[in-house]
C-alpha atoms as a PDB file:
ATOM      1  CA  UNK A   1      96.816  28.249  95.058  1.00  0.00           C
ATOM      2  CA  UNK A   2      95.119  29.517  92.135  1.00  0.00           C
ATOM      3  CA  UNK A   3      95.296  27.889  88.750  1.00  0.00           C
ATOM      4  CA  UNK A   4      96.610  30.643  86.839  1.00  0.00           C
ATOM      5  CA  UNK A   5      99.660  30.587  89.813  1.00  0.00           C
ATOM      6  CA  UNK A   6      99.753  26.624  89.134  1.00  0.00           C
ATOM      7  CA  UNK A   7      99.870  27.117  85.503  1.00  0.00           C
ATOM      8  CA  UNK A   8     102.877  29.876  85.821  1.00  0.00           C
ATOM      9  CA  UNK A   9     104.687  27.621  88.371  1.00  0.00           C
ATOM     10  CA  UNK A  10     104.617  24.587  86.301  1.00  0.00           C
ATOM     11  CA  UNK A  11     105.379  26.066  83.295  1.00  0.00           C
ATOM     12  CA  UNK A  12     108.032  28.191  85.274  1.00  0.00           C
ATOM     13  CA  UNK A  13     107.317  31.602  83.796  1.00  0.00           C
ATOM     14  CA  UNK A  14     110.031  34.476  84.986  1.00  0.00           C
ATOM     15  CA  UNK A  15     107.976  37.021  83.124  1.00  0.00           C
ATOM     16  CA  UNK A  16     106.141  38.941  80.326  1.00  0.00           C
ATOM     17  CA  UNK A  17     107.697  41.141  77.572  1.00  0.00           C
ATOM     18  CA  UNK A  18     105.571  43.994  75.773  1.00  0.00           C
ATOM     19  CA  UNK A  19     106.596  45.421  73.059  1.00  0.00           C
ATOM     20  CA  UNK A  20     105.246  48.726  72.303  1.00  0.00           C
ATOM     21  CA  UNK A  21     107.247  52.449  71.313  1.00  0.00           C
ATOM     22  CA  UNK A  22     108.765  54.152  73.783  1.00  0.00           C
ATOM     23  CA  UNK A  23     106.560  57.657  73.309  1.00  0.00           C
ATOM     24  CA  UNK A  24     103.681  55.171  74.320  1.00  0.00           C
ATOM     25  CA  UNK A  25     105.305  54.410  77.946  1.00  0.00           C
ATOM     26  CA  UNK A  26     103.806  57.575  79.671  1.00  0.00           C
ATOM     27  CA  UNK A  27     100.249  56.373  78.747  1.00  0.00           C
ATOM     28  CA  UNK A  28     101.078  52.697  79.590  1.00  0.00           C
ATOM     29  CA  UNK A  29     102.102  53.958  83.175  1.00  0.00           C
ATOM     30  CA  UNK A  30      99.050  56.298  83.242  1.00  0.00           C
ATOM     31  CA  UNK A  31      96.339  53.723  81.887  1.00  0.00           C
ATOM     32  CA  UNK A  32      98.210  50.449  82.197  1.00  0.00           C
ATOM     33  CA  UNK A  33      98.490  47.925  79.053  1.00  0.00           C
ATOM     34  CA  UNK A  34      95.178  47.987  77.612  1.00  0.00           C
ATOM     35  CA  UNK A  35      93.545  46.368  74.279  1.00  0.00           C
ATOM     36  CA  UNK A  36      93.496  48.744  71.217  1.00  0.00           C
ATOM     37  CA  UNK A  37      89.861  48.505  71.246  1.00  0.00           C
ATOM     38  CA  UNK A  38      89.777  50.357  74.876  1.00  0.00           C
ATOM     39  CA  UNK A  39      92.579  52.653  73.694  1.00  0.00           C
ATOM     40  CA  UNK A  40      89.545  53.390  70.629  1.00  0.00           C
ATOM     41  CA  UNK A  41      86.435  53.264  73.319  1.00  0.00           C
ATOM     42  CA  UNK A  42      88.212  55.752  75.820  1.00  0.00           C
ATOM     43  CA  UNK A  43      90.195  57.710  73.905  1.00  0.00           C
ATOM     44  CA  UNK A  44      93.266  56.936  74.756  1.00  0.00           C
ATOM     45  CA  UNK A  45      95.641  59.199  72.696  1.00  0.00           C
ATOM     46  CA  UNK A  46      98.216  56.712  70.418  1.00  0.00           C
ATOM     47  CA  UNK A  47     101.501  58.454  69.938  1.00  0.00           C
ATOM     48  CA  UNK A  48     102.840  57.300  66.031  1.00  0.00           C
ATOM     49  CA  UNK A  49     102.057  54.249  64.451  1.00  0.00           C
ATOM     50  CA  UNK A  50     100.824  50.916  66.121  1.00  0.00           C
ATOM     51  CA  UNK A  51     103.400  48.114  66.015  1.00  0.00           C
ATOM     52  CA  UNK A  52     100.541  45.829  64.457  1.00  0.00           C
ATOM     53  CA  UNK A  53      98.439  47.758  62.239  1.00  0.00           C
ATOM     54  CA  UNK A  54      96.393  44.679  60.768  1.00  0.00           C
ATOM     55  CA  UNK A  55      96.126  42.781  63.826  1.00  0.00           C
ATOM     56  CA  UNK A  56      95.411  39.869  61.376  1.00  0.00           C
ATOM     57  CA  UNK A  57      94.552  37.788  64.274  1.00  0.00           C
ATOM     58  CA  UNK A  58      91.174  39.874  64.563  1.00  0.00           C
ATOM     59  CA  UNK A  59      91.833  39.845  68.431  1.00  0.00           C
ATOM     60  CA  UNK A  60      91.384  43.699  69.495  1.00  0.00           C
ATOM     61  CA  UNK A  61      90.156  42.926  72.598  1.00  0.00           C
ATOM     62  CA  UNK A  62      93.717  41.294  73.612  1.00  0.00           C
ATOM     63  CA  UNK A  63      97.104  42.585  73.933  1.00  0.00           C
ATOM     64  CA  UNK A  64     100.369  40.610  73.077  1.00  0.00           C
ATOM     65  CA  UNK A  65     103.078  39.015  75.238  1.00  0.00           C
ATOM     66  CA  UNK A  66     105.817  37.216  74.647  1.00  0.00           C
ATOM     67  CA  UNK A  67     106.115  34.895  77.781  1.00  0.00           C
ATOM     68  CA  UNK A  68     109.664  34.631  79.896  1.00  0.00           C
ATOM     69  CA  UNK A  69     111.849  35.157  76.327  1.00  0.00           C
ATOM     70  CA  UNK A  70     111.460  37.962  73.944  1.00  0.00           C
ATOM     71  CA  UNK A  71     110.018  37.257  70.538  1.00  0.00           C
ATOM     72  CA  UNK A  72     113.258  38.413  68.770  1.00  0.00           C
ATOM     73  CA  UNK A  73     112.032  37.684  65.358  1.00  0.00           C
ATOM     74  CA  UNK A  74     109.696  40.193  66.061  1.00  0.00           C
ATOM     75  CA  UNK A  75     111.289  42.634  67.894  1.00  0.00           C
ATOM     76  CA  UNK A  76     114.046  42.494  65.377  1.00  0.00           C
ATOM     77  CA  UNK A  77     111.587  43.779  62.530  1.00  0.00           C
ATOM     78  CA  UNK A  78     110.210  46.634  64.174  1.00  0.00           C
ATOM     79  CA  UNK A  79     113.555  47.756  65.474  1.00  0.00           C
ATOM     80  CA  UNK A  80     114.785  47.906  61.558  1.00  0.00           C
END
């Protein structure tokens, strides 16, 4: 068994969530979910704004997941 399988068995982890707008699904089911920074380096057409504009984290190379439960603080501020 691999680790990152031990890690999502002990920590029993049902799933991911992605947040992202819903004109961007086409290009996630083209392209997959893929840093900003290769979105940037290939291209990849961005249909309206970007839920985190700053990304004050400085972590382009990444994209964000909440794991198993929605972050509904979030979610709840882009949806307003």
């Amino acid at each position: 068994m691999s680790s990152i399988q031990q890690v999502i068995e002990n920590r029993q982890i049902k799933g991911l969530v992605h947040f992202t707008r819903l004109e961007n699904l086409v290009s996630i089911l083209h392209n997959g979910i893929v840093p900003r920074s290769y979105l940037f380096d290939d291209n990849i057409p961005i249909t309206g704004m970007v839920n985190d504009a700053l990304r004050l984290d400085g972590k382009q190379h990444g994209s964000c997941f909440s794991i198993s439960f929605p972050n509904w603080k979030m979610f709840y501020s882009y949806r307003k």
